[in-house]
N, C-alpha and C. Protein backbone atom coordinates (compact mmCIF):
# COMPACT_ATOMS: atom_id res chain seq x y z
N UNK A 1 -51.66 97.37 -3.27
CA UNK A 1 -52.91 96.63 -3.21
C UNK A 1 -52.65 95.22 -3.76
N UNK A 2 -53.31 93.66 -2.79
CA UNK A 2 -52.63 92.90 -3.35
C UNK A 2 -53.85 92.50 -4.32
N UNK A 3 -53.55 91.32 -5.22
CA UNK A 3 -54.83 90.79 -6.57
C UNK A 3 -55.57 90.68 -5.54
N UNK A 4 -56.09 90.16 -4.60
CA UNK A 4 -57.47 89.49 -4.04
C UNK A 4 -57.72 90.96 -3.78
N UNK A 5 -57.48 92.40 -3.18
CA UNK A 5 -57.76 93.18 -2.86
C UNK A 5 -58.71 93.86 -3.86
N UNK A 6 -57.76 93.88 -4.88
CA UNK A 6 -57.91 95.03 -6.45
C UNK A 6 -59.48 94.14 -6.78
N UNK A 7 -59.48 92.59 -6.67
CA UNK A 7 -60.55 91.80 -7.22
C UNK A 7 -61.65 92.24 -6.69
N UNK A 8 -61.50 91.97 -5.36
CA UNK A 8 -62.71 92.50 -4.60
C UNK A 8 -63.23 93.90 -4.91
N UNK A 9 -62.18 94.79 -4.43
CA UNK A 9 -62.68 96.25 -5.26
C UNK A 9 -63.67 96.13 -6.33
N UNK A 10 -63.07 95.59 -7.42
CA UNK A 10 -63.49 95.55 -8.80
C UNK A 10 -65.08 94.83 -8.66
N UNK A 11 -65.31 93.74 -7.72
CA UNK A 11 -66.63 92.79 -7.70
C UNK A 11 -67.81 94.30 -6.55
N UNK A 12 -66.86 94.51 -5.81
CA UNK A 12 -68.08 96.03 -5.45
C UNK A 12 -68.47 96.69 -5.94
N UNK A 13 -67.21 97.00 -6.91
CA UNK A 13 -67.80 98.26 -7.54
C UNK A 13 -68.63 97.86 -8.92
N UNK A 14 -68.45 96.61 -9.78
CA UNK A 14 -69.73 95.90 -10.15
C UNK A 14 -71.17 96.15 -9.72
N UNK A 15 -70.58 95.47 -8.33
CA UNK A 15 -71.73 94.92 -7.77
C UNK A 15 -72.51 96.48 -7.63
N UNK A 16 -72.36 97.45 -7.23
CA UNK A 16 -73.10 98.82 -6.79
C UNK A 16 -73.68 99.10 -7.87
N UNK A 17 -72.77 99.32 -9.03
CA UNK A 17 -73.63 99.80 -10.34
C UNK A 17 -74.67 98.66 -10.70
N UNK A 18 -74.55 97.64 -11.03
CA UNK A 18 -75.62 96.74 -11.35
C UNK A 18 -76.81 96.93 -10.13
N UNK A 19 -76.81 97.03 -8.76
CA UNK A 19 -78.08 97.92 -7.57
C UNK A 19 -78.18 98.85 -8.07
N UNK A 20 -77.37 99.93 -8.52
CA UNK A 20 -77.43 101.32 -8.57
C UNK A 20 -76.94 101.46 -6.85
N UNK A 21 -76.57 101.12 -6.43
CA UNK A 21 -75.99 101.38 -4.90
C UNK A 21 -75.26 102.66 -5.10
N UNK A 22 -75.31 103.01 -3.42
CA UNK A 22 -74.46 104.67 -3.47
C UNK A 22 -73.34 103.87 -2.57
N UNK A 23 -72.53 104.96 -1.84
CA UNK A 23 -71.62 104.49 -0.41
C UNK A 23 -72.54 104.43 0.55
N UNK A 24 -72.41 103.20 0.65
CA UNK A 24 -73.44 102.86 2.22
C UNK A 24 -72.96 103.28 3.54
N UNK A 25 -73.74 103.09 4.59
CA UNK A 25 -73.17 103.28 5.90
C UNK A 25 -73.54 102.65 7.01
N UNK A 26 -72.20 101.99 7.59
CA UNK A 26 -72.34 100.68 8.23
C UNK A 26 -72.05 101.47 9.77
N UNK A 27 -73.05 101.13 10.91
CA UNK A 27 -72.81 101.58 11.96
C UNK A 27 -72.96 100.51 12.86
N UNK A 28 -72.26 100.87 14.30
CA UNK A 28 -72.46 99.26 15.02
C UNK A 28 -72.39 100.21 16.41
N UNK A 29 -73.25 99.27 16.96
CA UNK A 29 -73.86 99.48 18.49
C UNK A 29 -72.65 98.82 19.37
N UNK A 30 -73.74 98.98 20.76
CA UNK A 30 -72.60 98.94 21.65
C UNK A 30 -72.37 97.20 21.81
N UNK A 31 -71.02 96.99 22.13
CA UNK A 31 -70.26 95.83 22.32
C UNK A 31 -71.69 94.72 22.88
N UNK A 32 -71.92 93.84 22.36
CA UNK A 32 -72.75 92.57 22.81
C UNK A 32 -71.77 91.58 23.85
N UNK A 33 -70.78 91.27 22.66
CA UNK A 33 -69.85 90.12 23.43
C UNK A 33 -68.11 90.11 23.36
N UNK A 34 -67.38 90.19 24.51
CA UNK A 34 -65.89 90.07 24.62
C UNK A 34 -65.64 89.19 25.22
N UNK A 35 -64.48 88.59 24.70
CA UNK A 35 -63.84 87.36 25.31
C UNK A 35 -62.40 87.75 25.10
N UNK A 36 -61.72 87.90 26.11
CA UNK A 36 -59.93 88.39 26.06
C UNK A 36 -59.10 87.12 26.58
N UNK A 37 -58.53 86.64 26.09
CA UNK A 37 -57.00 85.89 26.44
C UNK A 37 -55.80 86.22 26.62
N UNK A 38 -55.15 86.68 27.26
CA UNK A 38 -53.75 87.29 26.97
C UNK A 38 -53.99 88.15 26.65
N UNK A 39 -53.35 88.71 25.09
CA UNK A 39 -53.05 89.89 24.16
C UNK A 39 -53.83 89.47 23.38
N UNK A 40 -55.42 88.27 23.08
CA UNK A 40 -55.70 88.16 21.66
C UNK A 40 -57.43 88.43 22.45
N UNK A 41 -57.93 89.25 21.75
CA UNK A 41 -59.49 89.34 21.97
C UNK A 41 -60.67 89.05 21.19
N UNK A 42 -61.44 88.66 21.03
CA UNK A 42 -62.27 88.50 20.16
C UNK A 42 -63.95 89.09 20.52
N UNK A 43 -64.20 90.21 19.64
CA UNK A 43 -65.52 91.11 20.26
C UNK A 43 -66.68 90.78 19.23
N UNK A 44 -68.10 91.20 19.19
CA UNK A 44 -68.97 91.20 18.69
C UNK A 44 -70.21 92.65 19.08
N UNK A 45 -70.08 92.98 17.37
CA UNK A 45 -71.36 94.44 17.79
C UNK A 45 -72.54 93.76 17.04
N UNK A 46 -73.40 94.61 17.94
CA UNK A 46 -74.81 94.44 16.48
C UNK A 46 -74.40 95.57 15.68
N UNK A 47 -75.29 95.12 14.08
CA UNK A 47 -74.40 96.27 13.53
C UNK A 47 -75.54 96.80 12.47
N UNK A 48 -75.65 97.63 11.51
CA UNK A 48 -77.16 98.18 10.94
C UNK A 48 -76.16 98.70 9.99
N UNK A 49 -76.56 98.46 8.12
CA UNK A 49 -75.97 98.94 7.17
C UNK A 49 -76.48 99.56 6.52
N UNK A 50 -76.56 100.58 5.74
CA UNK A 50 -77.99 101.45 4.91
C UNK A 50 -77.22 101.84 3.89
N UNK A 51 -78.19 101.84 2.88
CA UNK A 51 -77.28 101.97 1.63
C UNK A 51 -79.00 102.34 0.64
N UNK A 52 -78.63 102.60 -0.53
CA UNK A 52 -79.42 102.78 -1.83
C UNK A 52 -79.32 101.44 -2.65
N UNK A 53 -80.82 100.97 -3.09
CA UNK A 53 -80.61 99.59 -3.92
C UNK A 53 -81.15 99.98 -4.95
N UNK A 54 -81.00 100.30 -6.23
CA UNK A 54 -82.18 100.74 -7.72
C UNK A 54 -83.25 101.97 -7.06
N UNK A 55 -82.68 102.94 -6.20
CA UNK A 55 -83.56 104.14 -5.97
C UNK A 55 -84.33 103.93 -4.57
N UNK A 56 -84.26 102.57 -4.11
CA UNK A 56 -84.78 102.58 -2.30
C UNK A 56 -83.73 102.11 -1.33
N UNK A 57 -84.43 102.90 -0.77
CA UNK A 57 -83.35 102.82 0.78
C UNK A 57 -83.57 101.45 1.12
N UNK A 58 -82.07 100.66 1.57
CA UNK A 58 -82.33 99.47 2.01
C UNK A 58 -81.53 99.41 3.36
N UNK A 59 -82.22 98.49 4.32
CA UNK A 59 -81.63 98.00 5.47
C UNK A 59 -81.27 96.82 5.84
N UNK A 60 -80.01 96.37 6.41
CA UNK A 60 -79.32 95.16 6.47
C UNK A 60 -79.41 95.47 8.23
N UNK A 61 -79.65 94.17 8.96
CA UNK A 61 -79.53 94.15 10.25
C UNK A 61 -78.64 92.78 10.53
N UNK A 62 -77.44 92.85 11.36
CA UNK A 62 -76.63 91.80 11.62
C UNK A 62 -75.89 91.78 12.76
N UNK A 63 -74.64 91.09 12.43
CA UNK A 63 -73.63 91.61 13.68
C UNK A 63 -72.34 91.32 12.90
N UNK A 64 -71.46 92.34 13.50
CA UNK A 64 -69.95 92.24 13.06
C UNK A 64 -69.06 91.85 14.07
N UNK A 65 -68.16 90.83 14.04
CA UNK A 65 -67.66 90.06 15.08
C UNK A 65 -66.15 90.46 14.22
N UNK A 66 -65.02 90.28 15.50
CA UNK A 66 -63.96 91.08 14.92
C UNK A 66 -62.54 90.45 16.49
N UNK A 67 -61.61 89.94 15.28
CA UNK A 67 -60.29 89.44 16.50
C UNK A 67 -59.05 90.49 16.19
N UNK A 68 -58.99 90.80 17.41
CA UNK A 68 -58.08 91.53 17.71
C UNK A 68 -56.51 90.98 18.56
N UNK A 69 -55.45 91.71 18.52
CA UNK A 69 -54.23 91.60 18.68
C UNK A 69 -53.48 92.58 19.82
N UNK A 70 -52.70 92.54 21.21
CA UNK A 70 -52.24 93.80 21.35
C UNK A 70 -51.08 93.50 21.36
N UNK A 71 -50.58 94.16 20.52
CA UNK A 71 -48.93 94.90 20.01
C UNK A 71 -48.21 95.91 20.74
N UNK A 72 -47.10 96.41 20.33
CA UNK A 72 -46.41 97.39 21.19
C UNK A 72 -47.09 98.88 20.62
N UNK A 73 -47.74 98.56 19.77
CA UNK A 73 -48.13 99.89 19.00
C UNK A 73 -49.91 99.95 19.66
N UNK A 74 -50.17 98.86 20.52
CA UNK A 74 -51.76 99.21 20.79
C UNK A 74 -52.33 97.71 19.82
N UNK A 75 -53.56 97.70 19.82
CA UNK A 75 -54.47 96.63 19.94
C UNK A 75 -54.29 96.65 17.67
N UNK A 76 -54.54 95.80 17.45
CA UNK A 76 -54.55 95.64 15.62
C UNK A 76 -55.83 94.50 15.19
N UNK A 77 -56.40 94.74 13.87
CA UNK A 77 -57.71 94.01 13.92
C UNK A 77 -56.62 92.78 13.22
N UNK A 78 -56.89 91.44 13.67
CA UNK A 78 -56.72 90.17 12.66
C UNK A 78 -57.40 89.40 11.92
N UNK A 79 -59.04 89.78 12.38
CA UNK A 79 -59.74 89.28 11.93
C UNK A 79 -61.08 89.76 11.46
N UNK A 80 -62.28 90.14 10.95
CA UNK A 80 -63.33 90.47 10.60
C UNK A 80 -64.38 89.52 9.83
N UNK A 81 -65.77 89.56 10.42
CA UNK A 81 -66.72 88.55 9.77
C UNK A 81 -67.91 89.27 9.84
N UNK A 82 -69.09 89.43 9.48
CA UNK A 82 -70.02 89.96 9.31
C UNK A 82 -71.42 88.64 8.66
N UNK A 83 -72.31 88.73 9.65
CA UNK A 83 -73.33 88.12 9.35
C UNK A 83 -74.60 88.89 9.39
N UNK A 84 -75.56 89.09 8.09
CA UNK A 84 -76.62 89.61 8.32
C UNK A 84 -77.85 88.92 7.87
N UNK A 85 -79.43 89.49 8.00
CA UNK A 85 -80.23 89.36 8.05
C UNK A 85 -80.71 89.39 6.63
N UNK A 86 -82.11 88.95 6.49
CA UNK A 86 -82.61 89.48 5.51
C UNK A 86 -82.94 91.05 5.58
N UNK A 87 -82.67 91.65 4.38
CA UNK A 87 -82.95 93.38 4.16
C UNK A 87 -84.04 93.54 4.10
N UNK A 88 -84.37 95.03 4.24
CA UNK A 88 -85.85 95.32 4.25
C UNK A 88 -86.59 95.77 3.31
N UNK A 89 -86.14 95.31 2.03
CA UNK A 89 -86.63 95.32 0.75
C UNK A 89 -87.18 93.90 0.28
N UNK A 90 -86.37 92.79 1.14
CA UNK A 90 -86.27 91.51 0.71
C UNK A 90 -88.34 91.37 1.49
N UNK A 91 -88.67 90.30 1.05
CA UNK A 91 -89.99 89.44 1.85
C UNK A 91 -89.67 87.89 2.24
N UNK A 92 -89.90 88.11 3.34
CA UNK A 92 -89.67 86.60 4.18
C UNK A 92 -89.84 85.35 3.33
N UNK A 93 -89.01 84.50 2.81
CA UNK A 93 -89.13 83.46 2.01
C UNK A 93 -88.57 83.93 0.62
N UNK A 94 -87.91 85.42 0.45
CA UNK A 94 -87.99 85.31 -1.15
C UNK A 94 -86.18 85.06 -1.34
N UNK A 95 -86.31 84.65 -2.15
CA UNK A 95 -84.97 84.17 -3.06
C UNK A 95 -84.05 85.49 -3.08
N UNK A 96 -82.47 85.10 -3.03
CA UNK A 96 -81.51 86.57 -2.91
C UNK A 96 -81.37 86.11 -4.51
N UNK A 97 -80.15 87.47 -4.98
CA UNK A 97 -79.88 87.61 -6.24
C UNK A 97 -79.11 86.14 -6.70
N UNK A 98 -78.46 85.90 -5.69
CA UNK A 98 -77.34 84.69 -5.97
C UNK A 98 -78.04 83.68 -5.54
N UNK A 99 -79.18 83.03 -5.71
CA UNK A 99 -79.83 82.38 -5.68
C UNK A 99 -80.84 81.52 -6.96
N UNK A 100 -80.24 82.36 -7.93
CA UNK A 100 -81.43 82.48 -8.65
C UNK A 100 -80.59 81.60 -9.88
C-alpha cells in the first residue's frame, strides 16, 4: 500500500466514524457515454451511492466517468472520477461540512 493510499484509508475511515457511516453501496446504471480510440476508452455511468449518515439513510446521485486501457491481458481502468449531487439529507442552498 503506497502513503497516499494508507492516507486516504485513514481520512475514510475518520471520515465514517465522525457520520457514523456504515459500508456504503455504490451502484451504476447503464453506460450513458463511450468514446473509444484505438486501445484507450473513456466511459460514463449514472451512478446512485447509499450509505448511513448519524442513523439516516443518505442518497448521493451522480455519475462515475472512468478511462480505460486494452492490454494483452484485456481492458485495465487508468483512470476514475466521480461527480455528485447534492444528498438527500442535504436542503437546496445549505452549506456542506467542508464549507463551514
Amino acid at each position: 500500500m503506497t502513503g497516499y493510499e494508507a492516507n486516504n484509508k485513514a481520512n475514510n475511515k475518520a471520515n465514517n466514524k465522525a457520520i457514523q457511516g456504515a459500508a456504503g453501496v455504490l451502484s451504476m446504471g447503464k453506460l450513458i457515454y463511450e468514446e473509444m480510440h484505438g486501445n484507450d476508452a473513456y466511459v460514463i455511468y449514472p451512478s446512485t451511492f447509499t450509505d448511513m449518515q448519524n442513523g439516516k439513510p443518505v442518497v448521493y446521485k451522480g455519475t462515475m466517468t472512468m478511462t480505460l486501457r486494452k492490454t494483452g491481458h484485456g481492458w485495465v481502468f487508468t483512470g476514475a472520477a466521480s461527480a455528485w449531487g447534492v444528498n438527500s439529507l442535504q436542503k437546496k442552498g445549505c452549506r456542506r461540512w467542508w464549507q463551514s
